[in-house]
C-alpha atoms as a PDB file:
ATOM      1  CA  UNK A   1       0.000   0.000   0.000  1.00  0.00           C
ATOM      2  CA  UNK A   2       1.615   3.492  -1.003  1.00  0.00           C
ATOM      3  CA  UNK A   3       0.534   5.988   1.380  1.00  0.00           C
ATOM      4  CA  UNK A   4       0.966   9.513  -0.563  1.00  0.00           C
ATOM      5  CA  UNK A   5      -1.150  11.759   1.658  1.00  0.00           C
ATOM      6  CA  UNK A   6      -0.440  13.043   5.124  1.00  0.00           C
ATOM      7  CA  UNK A   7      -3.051  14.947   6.973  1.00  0.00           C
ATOM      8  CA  UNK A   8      -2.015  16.940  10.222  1.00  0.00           C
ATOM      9  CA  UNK A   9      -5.095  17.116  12.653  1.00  0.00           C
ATOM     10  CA  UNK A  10      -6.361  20.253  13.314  1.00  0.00           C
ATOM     11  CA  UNK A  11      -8.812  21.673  15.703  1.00  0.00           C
ATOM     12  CA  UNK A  12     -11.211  22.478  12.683  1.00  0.00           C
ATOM     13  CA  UNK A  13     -10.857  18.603  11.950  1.00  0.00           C
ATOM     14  CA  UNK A  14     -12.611  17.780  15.520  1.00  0.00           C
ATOM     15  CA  UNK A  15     -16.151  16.259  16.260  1.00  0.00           C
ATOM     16  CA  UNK A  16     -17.393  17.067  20.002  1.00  0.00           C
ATOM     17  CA  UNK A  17     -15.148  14.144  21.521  1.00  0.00           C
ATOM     18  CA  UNK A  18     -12.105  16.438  20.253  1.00  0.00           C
ATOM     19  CA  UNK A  19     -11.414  13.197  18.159  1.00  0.00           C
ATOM     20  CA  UNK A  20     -11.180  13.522  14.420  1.00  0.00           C
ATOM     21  CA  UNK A  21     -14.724  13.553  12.538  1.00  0.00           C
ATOM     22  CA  UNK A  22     -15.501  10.824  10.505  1.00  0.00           C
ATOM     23  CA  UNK A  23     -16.667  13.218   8.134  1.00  0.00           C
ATOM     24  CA  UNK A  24     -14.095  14.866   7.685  1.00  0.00           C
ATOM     25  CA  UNK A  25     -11.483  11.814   7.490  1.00  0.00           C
ATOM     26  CA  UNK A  26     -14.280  10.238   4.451  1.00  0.00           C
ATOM     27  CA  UNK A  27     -14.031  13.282   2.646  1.00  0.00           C
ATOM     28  CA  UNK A  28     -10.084  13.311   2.237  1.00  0.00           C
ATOM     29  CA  UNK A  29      -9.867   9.475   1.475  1.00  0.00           C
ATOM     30  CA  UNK A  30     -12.645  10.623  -1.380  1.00  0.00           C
ATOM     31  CA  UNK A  31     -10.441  13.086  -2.366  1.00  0.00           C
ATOM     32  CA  UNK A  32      -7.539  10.488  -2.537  1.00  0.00           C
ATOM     33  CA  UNK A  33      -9.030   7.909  -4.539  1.00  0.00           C
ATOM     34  CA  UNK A  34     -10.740  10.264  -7.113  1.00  0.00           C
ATOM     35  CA  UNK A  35      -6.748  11.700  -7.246  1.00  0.00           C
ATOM     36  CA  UNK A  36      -5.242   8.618  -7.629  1.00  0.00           C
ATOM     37  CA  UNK A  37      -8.029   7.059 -10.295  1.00  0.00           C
ATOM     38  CA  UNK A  38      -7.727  10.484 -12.366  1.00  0.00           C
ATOM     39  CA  UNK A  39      -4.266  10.147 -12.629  1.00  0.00           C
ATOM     40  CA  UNK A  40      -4.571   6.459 -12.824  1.00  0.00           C
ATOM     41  CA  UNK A  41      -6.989   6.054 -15.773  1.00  0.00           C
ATOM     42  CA  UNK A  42      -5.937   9.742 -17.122  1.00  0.00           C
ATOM     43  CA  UNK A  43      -9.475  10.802 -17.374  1.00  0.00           C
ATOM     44  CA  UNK A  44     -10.522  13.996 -14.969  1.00  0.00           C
ATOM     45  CA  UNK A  45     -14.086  13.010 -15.770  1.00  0.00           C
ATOM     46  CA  UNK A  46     -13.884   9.884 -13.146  1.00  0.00           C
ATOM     47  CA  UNK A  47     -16.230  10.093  -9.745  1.00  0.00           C
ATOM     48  CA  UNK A  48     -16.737   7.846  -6.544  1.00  0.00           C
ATOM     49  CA  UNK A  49     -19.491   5.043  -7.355  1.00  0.00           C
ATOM     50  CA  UNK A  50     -19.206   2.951  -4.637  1.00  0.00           C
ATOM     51  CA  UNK A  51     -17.403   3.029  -1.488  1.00  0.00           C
ATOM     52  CA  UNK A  52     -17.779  -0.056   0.654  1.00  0.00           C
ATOM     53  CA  UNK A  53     -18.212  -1.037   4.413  1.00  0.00           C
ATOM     54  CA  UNK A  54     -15.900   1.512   6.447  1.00  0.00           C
ATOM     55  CA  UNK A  55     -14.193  -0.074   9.028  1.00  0.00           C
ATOM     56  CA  UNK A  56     -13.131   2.617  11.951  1.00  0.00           C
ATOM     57  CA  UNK A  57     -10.647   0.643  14.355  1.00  0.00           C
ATOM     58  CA  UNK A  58      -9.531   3.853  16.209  1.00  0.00           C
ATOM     59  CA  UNK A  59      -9.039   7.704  16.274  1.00  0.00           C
ATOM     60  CA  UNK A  60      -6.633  10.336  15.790  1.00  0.00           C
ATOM     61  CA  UNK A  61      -6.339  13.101  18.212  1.00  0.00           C
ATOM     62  CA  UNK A  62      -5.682  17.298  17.763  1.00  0.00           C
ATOM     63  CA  UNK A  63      -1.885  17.707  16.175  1.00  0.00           C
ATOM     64  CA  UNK A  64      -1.567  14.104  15.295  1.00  0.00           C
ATOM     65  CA  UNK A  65      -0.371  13.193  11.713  1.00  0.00           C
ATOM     66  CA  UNK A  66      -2.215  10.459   9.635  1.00  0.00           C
ATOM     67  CA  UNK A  67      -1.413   9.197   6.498  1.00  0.00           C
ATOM     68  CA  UNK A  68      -3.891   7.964   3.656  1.00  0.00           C
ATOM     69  CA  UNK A  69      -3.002   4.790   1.501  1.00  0.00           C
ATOM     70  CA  UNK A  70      -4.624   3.473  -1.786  1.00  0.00           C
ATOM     71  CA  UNK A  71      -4.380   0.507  -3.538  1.00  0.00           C
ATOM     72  CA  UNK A  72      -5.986  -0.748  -6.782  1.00  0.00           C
ATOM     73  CA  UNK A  73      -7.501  -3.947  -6.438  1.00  0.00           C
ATOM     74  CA  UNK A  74      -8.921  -4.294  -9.727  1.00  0.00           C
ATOM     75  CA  UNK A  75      -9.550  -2.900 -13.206  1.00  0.00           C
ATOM     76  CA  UNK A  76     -13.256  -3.042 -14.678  1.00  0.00           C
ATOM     77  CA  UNK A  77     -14.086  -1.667 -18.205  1.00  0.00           C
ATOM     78  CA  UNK A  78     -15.045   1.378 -17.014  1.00  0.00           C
ATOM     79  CA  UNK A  79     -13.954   1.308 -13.235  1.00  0.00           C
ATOM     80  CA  UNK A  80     -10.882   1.131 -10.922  1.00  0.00           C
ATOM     81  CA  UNK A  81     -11.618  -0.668  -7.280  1.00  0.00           C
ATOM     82  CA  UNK A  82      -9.222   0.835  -4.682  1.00  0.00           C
ATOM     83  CA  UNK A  83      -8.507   0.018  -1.074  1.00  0.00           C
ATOM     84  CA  UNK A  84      -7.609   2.364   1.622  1.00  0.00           C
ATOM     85  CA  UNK A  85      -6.256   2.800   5.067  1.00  0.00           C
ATOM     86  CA  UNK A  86      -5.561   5.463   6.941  1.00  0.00           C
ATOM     87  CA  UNK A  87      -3.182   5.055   9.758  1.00  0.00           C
ATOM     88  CA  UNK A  88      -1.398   7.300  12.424  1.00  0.00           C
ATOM     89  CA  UNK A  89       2.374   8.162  10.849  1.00  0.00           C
ATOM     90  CA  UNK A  90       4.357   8.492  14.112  1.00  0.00           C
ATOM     91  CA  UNK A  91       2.689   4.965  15.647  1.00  0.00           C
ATOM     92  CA  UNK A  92       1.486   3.310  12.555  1.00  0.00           C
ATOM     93  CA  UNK A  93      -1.468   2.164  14.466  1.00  0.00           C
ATOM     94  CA  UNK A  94      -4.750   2.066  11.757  1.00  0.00           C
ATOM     95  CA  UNK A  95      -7.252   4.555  12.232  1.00  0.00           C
ATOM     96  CA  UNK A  96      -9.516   3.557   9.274  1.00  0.00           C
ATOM     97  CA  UNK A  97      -9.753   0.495   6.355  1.00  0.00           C
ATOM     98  CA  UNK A  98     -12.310   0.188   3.435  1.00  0.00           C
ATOM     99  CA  UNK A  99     -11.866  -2.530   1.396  1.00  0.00           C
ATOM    100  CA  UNK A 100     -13.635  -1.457  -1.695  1.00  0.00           C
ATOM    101  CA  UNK A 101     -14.162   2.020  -3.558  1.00  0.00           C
ATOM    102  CA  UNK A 102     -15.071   1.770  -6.729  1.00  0.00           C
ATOM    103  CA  UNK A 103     -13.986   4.675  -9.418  1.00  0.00           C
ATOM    104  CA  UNK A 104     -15.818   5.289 -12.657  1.00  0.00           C
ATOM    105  CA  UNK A 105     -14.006   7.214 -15.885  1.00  0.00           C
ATOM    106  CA  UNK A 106     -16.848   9.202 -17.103  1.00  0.00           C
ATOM    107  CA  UNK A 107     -17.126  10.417 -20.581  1.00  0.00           C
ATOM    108  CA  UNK A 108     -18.405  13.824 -21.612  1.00  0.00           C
ATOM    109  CA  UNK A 109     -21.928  13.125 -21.718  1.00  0.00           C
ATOM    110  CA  UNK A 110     -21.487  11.581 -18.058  1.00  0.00           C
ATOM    111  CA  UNK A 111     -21.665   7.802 -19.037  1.00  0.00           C
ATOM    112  CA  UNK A 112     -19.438   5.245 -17.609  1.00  0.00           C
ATOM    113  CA  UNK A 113     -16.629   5.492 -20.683  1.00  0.00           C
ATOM    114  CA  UNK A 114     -14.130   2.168 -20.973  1.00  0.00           C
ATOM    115  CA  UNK A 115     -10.553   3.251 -20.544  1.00  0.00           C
ATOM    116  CA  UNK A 116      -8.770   0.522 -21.932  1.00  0.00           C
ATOM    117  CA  UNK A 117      -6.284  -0.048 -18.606  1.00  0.00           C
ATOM    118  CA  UNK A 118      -5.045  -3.155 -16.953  1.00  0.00           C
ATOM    119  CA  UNK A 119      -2.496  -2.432 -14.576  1.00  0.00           C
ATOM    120  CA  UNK A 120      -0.716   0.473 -12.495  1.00  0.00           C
ATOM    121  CA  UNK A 121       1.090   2.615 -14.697  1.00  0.00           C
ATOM    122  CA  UNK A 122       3.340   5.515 -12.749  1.00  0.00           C
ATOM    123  CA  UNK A 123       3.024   8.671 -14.245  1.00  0.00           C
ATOM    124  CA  UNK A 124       7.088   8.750 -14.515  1.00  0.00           C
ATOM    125  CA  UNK A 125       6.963   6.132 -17.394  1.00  0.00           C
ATOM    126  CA  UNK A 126       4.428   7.547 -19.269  1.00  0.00           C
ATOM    127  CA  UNK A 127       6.928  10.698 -19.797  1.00  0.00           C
ATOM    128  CA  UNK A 128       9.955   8.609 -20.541  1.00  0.00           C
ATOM    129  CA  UNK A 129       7.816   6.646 -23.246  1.00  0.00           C
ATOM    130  CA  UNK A 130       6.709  10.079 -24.960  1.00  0.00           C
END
């Protein structure tokens, strides 16, 4: 799992337990996936279909650091199924897993548009190719 994203918790990040909001932690793994999948399946035109059962195992406190991974798990036609986890970076103890979200390339007109990809590529080799 690659973890590209670190978050630093601030007190605008806080539900009333002065823990991190869920919320606020769903909408930056969001933000990650549609990221990586954009970059991924080189379409900007690709949005969140799906995200699966989210598994909260513990929380992050004020001025803590997290970290959000992504992995693909699998290439559809149209789609690219990610994992995540989000873990504290000092302890490496997992704040949050979700074992499916599920990325659609869109075309133009909004419909699911097939983008012809069957593995990771890294952006790196793309620019050494052209």
């Amino acid at each position: 799992m690659n973890f590209h994203t670190r978050k630093w918790v601030k007190p605008e990040d806080l539900n009333p337990n002065r823990t991190l909001f869920g919320g606020r932690l769903l909408e930056w793994i969001d933000e990650e996936a549609a990221l990586y999948a954009i970059i991924q399946l080189e379409n900007p035109k690709t949005v969140t279909k799906f995200i699966s059962e989210i598994d909260f195992r513990s929380s992050a406190k004020e001025g803590e650091i997290i970290e959000i991974g992504i992995e693909p798990v699998k290439f559809g036609t149209a789609s690219l199924t990610l994992r995540a986890e989000v873990r504290n970076k000092m302890t490496r103890e997992i704040i949050l897993t979700i074992d499916r979200i599920v990325m659609v390339s869109l075309d133009e007109n909004g419909k699911a548009k097939p983008h012809g990809k069957t593995e990771v590529e890294y952006v790196k080799d793309r620019l050494e190719e052209g």
